[in-house]
N, C-alpha and C. Protein backbone atom coordinates (compact mmCIF):
# COMPACT_ATOMS: atom_id res chain seq x y z
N UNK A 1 1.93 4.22 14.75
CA UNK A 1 1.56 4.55 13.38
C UNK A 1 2.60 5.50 12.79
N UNK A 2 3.16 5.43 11.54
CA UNK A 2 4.00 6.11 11.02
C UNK A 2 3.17 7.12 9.97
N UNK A 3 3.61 8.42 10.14
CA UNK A 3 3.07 9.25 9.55
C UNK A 3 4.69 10.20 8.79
N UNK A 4 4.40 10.47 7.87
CA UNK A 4 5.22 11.15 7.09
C UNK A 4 5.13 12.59 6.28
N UNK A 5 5.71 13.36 6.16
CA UNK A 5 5.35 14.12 5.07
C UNK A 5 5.48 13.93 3.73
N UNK A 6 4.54 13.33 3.02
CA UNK A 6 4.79 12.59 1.92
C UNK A 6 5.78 13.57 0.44
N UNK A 7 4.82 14.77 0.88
CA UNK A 7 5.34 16.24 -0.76
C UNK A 7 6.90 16.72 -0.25
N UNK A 8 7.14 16.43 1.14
CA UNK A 8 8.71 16.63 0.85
C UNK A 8 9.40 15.86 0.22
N UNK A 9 9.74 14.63 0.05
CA UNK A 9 10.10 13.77 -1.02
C UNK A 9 10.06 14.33 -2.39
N UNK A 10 9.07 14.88 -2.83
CA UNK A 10 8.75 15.32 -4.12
C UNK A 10 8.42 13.90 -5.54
N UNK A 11 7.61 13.62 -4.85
CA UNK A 11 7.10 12.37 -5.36
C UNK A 11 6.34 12.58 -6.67
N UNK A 12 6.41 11.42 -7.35
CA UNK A 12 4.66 11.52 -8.93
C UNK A 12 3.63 11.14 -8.16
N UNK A 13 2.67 11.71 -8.75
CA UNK A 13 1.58 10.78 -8.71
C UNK A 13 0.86 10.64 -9.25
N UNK A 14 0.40 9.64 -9.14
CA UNK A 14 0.37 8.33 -10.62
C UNK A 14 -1.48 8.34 -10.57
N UNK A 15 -2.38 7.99 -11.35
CA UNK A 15 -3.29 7.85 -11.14
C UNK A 15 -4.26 7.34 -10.58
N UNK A 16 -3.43 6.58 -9.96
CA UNK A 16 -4.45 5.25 -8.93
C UNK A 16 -4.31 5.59 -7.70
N UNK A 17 -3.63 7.19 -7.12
CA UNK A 17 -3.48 7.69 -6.37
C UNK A 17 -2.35 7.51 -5.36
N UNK A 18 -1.38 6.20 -6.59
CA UNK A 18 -0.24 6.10 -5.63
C UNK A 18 1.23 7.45 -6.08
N UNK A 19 2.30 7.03 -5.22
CA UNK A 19 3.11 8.02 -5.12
C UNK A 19 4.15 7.14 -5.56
N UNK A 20 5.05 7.64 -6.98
CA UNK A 20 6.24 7.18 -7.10
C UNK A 20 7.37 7.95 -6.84
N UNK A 21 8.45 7.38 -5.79
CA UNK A 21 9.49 8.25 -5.60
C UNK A 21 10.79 7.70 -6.54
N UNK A 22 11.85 8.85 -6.17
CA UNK A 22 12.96 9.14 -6.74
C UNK A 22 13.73 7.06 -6.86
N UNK A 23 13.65 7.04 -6.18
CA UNK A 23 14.18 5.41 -5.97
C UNK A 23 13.15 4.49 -6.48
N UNK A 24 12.47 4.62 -6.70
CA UNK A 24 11.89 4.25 -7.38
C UNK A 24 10.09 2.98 -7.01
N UNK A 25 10.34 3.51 -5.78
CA UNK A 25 9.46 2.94 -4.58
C UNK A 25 7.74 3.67 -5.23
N UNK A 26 6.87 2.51 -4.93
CA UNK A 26 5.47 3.41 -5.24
C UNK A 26 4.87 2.96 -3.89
N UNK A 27 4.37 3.93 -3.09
CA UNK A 27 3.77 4.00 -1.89
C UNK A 27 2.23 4.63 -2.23
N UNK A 28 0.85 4.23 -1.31
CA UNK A 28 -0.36 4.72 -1.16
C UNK A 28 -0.20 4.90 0.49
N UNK A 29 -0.65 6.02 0.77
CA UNK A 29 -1.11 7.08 1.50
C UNK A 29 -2.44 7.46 2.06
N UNK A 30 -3.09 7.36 3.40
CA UNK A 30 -4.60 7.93 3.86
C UNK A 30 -4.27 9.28 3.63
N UNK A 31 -5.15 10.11 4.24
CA UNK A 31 -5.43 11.28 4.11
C UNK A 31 -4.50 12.10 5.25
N UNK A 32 -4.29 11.26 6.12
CA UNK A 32 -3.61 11.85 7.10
C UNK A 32 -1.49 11.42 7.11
N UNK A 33 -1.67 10.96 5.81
CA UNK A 33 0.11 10.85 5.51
C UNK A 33 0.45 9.31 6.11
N UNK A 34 -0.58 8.56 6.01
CA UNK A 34 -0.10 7.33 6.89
C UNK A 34 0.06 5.95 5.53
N UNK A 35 0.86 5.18 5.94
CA UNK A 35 0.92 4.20 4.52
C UNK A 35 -0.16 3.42 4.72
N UNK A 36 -1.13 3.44 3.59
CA UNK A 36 -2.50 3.08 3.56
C UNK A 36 -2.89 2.49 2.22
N UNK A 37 -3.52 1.35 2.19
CA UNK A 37 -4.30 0.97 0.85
C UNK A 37 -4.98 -0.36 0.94
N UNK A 38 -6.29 -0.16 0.75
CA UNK A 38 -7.47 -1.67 0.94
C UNK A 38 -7.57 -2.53 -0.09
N UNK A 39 -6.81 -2.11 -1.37
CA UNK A 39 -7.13 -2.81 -2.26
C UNK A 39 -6.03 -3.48 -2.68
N UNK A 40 -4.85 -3.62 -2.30
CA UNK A 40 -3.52 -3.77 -2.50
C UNK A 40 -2.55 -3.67 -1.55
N UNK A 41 -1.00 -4.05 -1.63
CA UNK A 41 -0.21 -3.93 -1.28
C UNK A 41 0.37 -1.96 -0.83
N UNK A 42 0.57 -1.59 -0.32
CA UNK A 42 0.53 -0.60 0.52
C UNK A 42 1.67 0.16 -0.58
N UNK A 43 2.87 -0.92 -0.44
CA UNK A 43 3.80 -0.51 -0.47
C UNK A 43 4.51 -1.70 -1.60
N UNK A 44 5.41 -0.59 -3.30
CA UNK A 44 5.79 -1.75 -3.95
C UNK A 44 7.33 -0.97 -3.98
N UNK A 45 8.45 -1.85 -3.47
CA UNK A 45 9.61 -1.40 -4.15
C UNK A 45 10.45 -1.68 -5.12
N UNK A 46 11.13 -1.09 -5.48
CA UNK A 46 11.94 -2.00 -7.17
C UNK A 46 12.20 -3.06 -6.90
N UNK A 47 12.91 -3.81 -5.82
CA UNK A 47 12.94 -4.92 -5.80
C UNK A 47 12.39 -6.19 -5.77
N UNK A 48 11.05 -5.77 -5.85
CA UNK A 48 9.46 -6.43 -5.80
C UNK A 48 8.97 -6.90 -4.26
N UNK A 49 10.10 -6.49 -3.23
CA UNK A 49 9.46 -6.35 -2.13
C UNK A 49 7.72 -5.55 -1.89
N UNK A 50 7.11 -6.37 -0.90
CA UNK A 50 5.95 -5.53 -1.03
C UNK A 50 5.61 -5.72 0.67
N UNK A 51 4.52 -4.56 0.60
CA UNK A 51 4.21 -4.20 2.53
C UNK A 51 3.05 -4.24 2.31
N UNK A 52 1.89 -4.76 3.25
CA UNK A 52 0.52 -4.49 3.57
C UNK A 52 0.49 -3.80 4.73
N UNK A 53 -0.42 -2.56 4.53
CA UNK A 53 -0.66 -1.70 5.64
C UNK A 53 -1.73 -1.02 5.91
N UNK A 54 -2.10 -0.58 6.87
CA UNK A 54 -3.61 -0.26 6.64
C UNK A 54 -3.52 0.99 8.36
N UNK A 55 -3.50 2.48 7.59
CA UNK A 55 -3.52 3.41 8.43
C UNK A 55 -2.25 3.25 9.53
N UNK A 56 -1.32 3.44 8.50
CA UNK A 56 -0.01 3.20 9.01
C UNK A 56 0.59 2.06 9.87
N UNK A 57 0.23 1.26 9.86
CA UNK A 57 0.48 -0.24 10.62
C UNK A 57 0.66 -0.95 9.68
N UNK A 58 1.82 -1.92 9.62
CA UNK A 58 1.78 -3.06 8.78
C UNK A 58 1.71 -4.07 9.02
N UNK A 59 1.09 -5.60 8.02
CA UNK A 59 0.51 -6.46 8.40
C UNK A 59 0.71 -7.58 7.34
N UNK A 60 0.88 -8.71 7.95
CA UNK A 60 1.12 -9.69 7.29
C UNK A 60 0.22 -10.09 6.26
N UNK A 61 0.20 -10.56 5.27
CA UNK A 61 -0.58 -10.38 3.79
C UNK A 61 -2.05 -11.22 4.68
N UNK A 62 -2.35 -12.48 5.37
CA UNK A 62 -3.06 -13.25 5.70
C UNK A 62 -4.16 -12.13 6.67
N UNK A 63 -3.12 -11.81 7.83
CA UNK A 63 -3.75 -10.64 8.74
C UNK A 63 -4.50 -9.98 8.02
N UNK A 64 -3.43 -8.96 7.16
CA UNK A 64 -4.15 -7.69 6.56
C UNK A 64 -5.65 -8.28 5.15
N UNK A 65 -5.69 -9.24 4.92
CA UNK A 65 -6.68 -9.74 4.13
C UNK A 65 -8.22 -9.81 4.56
N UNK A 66 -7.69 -10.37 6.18
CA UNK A 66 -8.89 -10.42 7.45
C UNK A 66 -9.60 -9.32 7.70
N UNK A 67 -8.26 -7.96 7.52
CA UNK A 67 -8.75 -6.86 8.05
C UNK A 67 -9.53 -5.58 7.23
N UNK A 68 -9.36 -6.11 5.92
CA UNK A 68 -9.68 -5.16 4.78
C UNK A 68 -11.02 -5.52 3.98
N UNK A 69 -11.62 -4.41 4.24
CA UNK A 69 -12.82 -4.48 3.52
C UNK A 69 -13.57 -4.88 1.91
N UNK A 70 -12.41 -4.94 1.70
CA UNK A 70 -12.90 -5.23 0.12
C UNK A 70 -13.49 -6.46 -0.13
N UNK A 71 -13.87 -6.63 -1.28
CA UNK A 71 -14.95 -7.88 -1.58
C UNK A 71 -14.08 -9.47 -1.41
N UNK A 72 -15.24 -10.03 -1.30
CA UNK A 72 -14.02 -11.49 -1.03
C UNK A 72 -13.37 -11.90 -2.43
N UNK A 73 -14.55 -11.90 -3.44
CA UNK A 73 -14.24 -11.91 -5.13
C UNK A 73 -12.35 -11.25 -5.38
N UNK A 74 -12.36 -10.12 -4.84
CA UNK A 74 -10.87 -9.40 -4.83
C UNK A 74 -9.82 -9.61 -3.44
N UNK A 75 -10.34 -10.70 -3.00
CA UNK A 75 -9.56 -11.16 -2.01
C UNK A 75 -8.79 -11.99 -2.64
N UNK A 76 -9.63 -13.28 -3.29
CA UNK A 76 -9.13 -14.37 -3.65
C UNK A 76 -8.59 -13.76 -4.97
N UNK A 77 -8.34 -13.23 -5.26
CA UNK A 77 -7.68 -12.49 -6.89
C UNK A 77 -6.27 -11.67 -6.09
N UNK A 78 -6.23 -11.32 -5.32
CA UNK A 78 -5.58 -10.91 -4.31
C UNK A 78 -4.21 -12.33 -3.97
N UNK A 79 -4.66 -13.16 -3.31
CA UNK A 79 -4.62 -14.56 -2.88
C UNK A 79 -3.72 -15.23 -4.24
N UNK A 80 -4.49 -15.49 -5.02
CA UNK A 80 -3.81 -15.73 -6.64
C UNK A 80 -2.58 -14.93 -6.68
N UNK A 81 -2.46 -14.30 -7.16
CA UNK A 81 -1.63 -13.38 -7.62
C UNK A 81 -0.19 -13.27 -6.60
N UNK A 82 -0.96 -12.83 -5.32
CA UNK A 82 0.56 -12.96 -4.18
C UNK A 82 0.56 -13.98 -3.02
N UNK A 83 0.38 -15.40 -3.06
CA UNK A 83 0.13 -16.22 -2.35
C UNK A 83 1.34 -16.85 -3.07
């Protein structure tokens, strides 16, 4: 699991509780500094690369879909969108 210190960076943060850095990368975060997010892509970078991760592990969009709690309704909206 990768854990980071996220406030050394000196990041924004944005209201949906993600973190935009200097490069321009927006990352979500657990509580314990790990790249984390159930409702989305973990991780978006300028280049429209994107990461699914869940408590610092990352996971292939199919995997991480299996593994995340959210409703199926926002799965398949999920599915749409980055399939």
């Amino acid at each position: 699991m990768t854990k980071i210190d996220i406030h050394r960076y000196d990041p924004k943060v944005k209201l949906d509780g993600s973190y935009i850095f200097s490069d321009g990368a927006q990352r979500w975060y657990n509580s314990m500094g790990q790249c984390h997010r159930e409702d989305g892509p973990a991780i978006i970078l300028i280049d429209g690369h994107i990461s699914w991760c869940l408590d610092g592990t990352h996971y292939p969009f199919n995997r991480w879909l299996l593994l995340t709690t959210i409703p199926e309704e926002q799965k398949l909206l999920l599915r749409l969108q980055y399939e």
